[in-house]
N, C-alpha and C. Protein backbone atom coordinates (compact mmCIF):
# COMPACT_ATOMS: atom_id res chain seq x y z
N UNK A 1 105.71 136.71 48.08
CA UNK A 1 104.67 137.03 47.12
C UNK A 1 103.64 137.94 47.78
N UNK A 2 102.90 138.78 47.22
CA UNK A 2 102.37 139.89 47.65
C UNK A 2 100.98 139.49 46.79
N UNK A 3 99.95 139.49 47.65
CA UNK A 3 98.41 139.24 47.45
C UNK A 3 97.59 140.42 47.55
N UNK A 4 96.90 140.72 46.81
CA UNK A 4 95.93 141.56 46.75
C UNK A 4 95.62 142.14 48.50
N UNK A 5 95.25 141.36 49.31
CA UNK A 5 94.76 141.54 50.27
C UNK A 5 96.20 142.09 50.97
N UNK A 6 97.25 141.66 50.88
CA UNK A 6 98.67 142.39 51.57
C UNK A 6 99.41 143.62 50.99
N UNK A 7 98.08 143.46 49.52
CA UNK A 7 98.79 144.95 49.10
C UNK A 7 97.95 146.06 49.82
N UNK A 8 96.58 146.14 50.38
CA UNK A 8 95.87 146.52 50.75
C UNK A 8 96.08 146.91 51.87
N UNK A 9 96.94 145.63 52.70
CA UNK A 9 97.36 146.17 53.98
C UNK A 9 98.37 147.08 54.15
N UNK A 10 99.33 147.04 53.02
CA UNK A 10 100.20 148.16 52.98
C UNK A 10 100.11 149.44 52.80
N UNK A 11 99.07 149.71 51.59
CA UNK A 11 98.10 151.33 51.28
C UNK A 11 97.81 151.54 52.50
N UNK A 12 97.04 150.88 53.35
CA UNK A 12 95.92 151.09 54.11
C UNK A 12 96.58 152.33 55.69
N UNK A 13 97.66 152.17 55.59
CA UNK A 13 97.98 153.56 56.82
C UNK A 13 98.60 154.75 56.04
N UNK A 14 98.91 154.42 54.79
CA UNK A 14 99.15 155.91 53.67
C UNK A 14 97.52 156.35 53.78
N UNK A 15 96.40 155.63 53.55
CA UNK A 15 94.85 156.42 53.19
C UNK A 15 94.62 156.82 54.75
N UNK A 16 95.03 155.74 55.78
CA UNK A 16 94.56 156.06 57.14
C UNK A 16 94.95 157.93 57.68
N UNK A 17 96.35 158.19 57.20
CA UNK A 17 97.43 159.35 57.33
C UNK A 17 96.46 160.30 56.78
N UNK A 18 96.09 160.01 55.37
CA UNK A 18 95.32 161.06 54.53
C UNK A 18 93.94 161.67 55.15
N UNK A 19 93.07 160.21 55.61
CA UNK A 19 92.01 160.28 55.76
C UNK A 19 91.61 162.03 56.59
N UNK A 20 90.61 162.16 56.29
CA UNK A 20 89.73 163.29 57.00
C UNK A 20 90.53 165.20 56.61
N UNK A 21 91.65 164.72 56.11
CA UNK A 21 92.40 165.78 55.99
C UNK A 21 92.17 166.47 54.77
N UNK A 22 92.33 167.94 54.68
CA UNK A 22 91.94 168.62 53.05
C UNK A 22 93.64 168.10 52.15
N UNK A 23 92.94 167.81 51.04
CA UNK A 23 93.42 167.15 50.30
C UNK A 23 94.19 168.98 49.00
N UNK A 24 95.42 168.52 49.62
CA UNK A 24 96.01 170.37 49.09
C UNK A 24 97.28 169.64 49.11
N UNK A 25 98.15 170.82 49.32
CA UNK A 25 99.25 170.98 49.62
C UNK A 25 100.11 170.93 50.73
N UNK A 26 99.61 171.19 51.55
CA UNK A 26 100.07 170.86 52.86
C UNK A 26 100.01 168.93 53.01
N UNK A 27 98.90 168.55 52.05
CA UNK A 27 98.79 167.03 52.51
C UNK A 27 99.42 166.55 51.80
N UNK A 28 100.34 167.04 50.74
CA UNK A 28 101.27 166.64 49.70
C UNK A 28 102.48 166.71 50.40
N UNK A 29 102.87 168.10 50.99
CA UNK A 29 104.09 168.19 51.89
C UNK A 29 104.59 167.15 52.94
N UNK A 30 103.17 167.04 53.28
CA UNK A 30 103.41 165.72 54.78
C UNK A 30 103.47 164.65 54.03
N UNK A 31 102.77 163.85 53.28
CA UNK A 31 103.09 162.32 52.70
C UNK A 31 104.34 162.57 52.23
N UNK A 32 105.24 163.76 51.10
CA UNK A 32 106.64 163.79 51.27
C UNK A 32 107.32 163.53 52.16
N UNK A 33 107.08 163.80 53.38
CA UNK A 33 108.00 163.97 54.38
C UNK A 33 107.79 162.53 55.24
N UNK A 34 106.44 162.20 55.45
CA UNK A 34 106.10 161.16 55.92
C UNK A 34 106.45 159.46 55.35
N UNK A 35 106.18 159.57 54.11
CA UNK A 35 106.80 158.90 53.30
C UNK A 35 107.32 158.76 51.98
N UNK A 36 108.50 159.17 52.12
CA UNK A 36 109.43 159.68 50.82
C UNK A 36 109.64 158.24 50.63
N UNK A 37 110.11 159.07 49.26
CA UNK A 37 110.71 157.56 48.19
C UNK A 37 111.79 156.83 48.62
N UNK A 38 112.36 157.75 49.49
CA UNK A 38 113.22 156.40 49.99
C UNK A 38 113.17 155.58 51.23
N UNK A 39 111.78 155.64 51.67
CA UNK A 39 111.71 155.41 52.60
C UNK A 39 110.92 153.59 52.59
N UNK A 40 111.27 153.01 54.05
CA UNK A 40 110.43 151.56 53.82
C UNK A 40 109.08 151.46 52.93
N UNK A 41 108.31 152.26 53.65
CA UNK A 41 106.97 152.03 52.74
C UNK A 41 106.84 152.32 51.82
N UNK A 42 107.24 153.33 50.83
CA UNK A 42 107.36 153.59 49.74
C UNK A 42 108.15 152.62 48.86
N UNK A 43 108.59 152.00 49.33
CA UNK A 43 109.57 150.95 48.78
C UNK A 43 108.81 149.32 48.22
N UNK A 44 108.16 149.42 49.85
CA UNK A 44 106.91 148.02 49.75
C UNK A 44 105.86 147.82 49.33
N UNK A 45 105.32 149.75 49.00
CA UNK A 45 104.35 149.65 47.96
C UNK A 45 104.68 149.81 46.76
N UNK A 46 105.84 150.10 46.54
CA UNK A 46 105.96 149.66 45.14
C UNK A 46 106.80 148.77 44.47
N UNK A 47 107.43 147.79 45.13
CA UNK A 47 107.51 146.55 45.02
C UNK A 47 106.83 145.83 45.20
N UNK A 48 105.29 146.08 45.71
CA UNK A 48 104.30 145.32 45.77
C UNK A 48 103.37 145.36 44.34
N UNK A 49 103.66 146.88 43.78
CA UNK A 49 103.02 146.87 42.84
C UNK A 49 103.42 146.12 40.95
N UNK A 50 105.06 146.29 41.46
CA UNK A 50 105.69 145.25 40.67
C UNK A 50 105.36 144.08 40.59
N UNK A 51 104.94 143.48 41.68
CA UNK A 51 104.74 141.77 42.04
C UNK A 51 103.34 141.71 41.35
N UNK A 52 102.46 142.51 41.55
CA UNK A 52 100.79 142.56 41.12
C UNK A 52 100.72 142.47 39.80
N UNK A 53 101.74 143.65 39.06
CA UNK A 53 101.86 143.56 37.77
C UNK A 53 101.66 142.39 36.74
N UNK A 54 103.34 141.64 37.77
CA UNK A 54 103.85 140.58 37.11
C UNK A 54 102.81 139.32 37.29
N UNK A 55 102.46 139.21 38.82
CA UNK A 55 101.30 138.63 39.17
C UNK A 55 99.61 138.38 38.05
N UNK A 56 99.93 139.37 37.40
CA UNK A 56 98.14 139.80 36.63
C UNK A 56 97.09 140.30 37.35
N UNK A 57 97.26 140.49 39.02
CA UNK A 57 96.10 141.15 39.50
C UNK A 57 96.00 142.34 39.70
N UNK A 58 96.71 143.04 38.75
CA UNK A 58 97.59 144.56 38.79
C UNK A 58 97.38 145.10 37.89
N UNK A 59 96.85 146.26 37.18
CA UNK A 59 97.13 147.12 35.81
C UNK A 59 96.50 145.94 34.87
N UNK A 60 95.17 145.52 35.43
CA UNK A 60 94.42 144.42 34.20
C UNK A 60 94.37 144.76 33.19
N UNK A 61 93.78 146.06 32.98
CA UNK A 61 93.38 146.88 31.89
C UNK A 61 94.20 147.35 30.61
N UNK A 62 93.99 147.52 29.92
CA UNK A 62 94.87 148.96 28.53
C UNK A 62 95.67 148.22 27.49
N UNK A 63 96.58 148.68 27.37
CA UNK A 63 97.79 148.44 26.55
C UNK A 63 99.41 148.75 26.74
N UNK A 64 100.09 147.79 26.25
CA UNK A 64 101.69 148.11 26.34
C UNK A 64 101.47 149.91 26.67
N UNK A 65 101.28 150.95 25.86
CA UNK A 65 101.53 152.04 26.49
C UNK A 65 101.05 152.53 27.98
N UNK A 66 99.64 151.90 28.67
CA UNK A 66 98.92 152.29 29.40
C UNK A 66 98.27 151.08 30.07
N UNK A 67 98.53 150.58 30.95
CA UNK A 67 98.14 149.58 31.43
C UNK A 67 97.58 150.40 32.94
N UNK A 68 96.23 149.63 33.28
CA UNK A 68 95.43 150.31 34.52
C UNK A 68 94.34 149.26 35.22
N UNK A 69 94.12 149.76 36.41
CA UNK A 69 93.01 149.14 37.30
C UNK A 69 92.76 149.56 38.27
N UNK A 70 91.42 149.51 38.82
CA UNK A 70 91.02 150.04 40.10
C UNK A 70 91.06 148.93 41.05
N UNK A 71 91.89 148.76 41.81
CA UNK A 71 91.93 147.65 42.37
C UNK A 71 91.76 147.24 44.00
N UNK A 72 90.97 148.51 44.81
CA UNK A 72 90.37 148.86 45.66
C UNK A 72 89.19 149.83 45.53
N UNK A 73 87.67 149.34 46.03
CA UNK A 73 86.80 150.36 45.79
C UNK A 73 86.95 151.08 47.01
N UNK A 74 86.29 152.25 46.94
CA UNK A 74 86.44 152.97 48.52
C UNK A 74 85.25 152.46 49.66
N UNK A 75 86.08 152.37 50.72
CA UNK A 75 85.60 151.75 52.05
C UNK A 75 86.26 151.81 53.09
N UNK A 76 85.77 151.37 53.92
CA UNK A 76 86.33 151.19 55.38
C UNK A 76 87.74 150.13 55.49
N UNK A 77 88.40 149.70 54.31
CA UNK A 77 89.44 148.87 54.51
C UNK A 77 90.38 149.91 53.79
N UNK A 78 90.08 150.71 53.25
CA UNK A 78 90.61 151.76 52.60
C UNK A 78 90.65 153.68 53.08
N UNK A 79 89.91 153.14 53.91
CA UNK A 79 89.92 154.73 54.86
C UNK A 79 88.96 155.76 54.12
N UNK A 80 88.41 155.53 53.45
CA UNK A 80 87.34 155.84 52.51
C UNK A 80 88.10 156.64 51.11
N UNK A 81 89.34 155.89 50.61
CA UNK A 81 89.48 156.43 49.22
C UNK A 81 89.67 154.80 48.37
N UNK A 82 89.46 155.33 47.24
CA UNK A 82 89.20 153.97 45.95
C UNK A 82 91.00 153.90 46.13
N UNK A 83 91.76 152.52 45.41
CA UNK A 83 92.64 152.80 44.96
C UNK A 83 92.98 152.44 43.77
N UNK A 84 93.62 153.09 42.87
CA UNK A 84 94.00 152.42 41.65
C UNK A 84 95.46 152.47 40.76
N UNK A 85 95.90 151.87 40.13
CA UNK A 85 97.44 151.71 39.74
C UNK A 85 97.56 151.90 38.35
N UNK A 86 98.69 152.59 37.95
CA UNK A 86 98.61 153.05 36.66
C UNK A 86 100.05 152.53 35.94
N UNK A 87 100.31 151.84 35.30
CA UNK A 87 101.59 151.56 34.73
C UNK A 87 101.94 152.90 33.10
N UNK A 88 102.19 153.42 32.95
CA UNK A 88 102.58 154.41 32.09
C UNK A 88 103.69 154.48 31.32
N UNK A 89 104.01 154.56 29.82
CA UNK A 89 105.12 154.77 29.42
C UNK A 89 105.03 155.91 28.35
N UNK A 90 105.46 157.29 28.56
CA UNK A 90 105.69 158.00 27.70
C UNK A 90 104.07 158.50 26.70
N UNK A 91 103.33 159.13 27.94
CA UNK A 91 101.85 158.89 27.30
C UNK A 91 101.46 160.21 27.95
N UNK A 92 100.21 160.75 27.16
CA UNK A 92 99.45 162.36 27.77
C UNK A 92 97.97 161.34 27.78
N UNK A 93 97.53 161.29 28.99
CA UNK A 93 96.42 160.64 29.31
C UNK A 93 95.19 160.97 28.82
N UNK A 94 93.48 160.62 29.45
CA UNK A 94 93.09 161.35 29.27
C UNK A 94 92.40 162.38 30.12
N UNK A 95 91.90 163.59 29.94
CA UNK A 95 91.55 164.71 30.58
C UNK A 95 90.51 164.18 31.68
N UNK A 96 90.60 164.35 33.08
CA UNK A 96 89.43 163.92 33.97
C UNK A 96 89.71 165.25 34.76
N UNK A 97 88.62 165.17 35.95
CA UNK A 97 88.57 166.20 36.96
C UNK A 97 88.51 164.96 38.30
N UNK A 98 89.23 165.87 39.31
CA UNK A 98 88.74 165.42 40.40
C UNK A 98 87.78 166.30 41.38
N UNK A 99 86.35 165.56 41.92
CA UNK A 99 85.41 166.03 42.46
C UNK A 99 86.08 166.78 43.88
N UNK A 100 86.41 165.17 44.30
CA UNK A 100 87.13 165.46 45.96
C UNK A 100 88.85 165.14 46.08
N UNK A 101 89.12 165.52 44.91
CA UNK A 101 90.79 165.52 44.86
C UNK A 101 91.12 164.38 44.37
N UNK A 102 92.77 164.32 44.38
CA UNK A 102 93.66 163.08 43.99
C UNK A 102 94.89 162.92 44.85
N UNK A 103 95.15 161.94 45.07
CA UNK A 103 96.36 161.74 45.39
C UNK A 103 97.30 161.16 44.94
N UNK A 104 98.37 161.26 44.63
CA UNK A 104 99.16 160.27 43.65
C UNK A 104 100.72 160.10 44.29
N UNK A 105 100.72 158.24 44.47
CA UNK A 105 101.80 158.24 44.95
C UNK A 105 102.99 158.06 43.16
N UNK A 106 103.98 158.50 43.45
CA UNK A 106 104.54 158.71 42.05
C UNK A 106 105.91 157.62 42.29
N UNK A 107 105.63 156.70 41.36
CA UNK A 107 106.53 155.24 41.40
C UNK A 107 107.64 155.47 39.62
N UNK A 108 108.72 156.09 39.41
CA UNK A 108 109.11 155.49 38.10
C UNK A 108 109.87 154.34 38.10
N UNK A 109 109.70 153.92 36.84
CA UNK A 109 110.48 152.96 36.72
C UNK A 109 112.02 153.31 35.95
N UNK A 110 111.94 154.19 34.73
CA UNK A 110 112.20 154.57 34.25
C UNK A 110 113.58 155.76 35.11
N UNK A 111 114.40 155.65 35.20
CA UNK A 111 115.48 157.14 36.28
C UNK A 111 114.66 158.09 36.08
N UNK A 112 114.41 158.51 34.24
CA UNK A 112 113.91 160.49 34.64
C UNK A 112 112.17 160.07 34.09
N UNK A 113 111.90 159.37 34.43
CA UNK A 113 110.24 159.14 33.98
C UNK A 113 109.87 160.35 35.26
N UNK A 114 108.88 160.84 34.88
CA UNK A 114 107.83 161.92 35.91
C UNK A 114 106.45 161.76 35.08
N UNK A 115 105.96 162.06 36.59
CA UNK A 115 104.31 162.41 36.41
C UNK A 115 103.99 163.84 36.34
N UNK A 116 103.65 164.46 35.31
CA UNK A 116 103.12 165.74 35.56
C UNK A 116 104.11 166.13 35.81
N UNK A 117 105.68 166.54 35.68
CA UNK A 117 106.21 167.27 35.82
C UNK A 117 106.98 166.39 37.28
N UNK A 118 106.64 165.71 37.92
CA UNK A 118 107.21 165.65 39.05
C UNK A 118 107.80 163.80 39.07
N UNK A 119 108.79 163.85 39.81
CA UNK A 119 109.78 162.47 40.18
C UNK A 119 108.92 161.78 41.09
N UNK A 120 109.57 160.68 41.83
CA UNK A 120 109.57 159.99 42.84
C UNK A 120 108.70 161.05 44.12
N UNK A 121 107.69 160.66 44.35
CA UNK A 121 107.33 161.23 45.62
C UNK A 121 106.02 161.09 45.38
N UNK A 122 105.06 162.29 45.93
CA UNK A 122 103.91 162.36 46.07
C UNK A 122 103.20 163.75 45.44
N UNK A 123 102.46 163.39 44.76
CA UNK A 123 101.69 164.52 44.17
C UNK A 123 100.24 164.79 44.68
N UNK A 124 99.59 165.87 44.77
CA UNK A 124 98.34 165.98 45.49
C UNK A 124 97.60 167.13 44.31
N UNK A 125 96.72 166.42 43.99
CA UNK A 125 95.46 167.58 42.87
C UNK A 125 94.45 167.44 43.89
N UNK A 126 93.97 168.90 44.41
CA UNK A 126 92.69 169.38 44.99
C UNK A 126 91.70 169.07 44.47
N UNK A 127 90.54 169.10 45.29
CA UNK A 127 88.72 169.21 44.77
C UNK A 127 89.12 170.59 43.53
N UNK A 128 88.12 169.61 42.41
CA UNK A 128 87.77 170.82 41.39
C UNK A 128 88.82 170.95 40.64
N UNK A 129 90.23 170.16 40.53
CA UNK A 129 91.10 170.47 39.66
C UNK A 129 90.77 169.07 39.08
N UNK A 130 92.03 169.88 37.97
CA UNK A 130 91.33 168.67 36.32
C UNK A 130 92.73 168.16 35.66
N UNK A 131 93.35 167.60 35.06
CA UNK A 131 94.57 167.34 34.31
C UNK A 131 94.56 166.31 33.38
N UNK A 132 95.17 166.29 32.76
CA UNK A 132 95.89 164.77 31.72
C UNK A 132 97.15 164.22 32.05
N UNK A 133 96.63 163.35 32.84
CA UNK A 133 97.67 162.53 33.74
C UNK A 133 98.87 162.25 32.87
N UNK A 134 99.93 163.24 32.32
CA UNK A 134 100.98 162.86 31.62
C UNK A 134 102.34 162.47 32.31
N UNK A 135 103.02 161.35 31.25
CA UNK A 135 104.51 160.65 32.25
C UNK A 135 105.14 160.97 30.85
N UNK A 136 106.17 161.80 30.99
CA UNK A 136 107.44 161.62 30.09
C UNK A 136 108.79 160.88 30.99
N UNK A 137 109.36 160.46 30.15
CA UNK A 137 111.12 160.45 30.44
C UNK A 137 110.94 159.16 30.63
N UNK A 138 110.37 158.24 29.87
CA UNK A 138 109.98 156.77 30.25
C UNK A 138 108.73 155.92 31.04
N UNK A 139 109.09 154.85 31.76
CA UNK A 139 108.17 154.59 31.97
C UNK A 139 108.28 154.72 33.98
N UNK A 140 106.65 154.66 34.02
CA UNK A 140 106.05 155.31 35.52
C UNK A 140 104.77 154.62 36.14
N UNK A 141 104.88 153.78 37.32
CA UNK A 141 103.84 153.40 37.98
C UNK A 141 102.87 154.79 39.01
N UNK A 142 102.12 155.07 38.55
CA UNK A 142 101.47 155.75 39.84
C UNK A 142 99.61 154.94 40.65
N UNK A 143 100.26 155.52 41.87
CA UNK A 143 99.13 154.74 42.50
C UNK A 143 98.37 156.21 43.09
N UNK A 144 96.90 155.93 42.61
CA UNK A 144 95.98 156.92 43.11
C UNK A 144 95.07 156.68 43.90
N UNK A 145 95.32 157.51 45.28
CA UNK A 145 93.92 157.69 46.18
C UNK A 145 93.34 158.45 45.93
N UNK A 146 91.97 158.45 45.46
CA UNK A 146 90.92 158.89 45.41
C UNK A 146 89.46 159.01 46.20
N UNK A 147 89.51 160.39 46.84
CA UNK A 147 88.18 160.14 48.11
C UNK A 147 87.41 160.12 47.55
N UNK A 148 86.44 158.92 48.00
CA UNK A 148 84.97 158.80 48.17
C UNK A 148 84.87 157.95 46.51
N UNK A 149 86.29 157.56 45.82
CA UNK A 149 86.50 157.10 45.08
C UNK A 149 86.10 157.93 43.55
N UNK A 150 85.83 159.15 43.47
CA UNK A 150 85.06 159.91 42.95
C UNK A 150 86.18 160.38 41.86
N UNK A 151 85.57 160.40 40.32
CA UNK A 151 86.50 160.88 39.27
C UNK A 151 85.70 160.90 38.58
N UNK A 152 85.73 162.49 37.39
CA UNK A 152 85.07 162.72 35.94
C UNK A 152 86.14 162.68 34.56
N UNK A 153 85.41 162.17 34.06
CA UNK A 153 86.11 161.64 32.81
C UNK A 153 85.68 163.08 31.91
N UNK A 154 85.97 163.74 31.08
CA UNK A 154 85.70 164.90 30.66
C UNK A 154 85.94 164.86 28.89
N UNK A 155 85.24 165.14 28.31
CA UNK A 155 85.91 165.27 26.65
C UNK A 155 87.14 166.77 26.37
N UNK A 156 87.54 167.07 27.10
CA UNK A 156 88.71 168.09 27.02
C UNK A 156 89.84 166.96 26.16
């Protein structure tokens, strides 16, 4: 069984990896490579996030289409990004910006579910970019680091 506090310990050297680094493309390339989807950790965080789910201390929030939670604020147990988990099925989100970027680890559940266009792996939105966090092709867990925990909600 996987506890809040052991899911924490598992994020916690994915934000450590990230930490201090510009949050682009290059930091998208390396968490690919560093930890791909098929790799152990990618595996344990998101079988951890399954367990949380099922657990209730996971995706408290929303509805059958959109279930969500922030379930780390940003700190020093977190390397200074918030974290939060998104359960998704077949949904165009809504429009936010990120101040100091995003990171998104990309979990489907679903074979061809994607985030934004993209599968299994890791996605990275820069400072100053904006989107509508959309998942087609079924359903999709994504987990977001966010520095300094920082996000605008936008009427777009």
């Amino acid at each position: 069984m996987t506890t809040p506090t052991e899911f924490q310990q598992l994020v916690a050297p994915v934000a450590r990896f990230a930490q201090g680094r510009a949050v682009d493309a290059a930091l998208q390339a390396d968490l690919n490579r560093q930890y791909p989807p098929d790799s152990e950790e990618f595996r344990l965080i998101r079988d951890a996030c399954h367990v949380g789910i099922a657990g209730g201390w996971l995706c408290t929030q929303g509805d059958a289409k959109r279930r969500y939670g922030r379930i780390f604020e940003a700190g020093d147990a977190t390397h200074g990004f918030s974290v939060d988990v998104v359960d998704i099925t077949d949904l165009v989100g809504n429009h936010h910006r990120h101040p100091t970027g995003e990171i998104d680890m990309i979990m489907p559940v679903a074979p061809e579910a994607r985030f934004d266009d993209v599968g299994a792996g890791w996605l990275v939105y820069p400072p100053g970019s904006g989107h509508r966090p959309t998942v087609t092709g079924g359903r999709a867990l994504i987990l977001y680091l966010l520095p300094e925990g920082r996000i605008d909600w936008t009427d777009q």
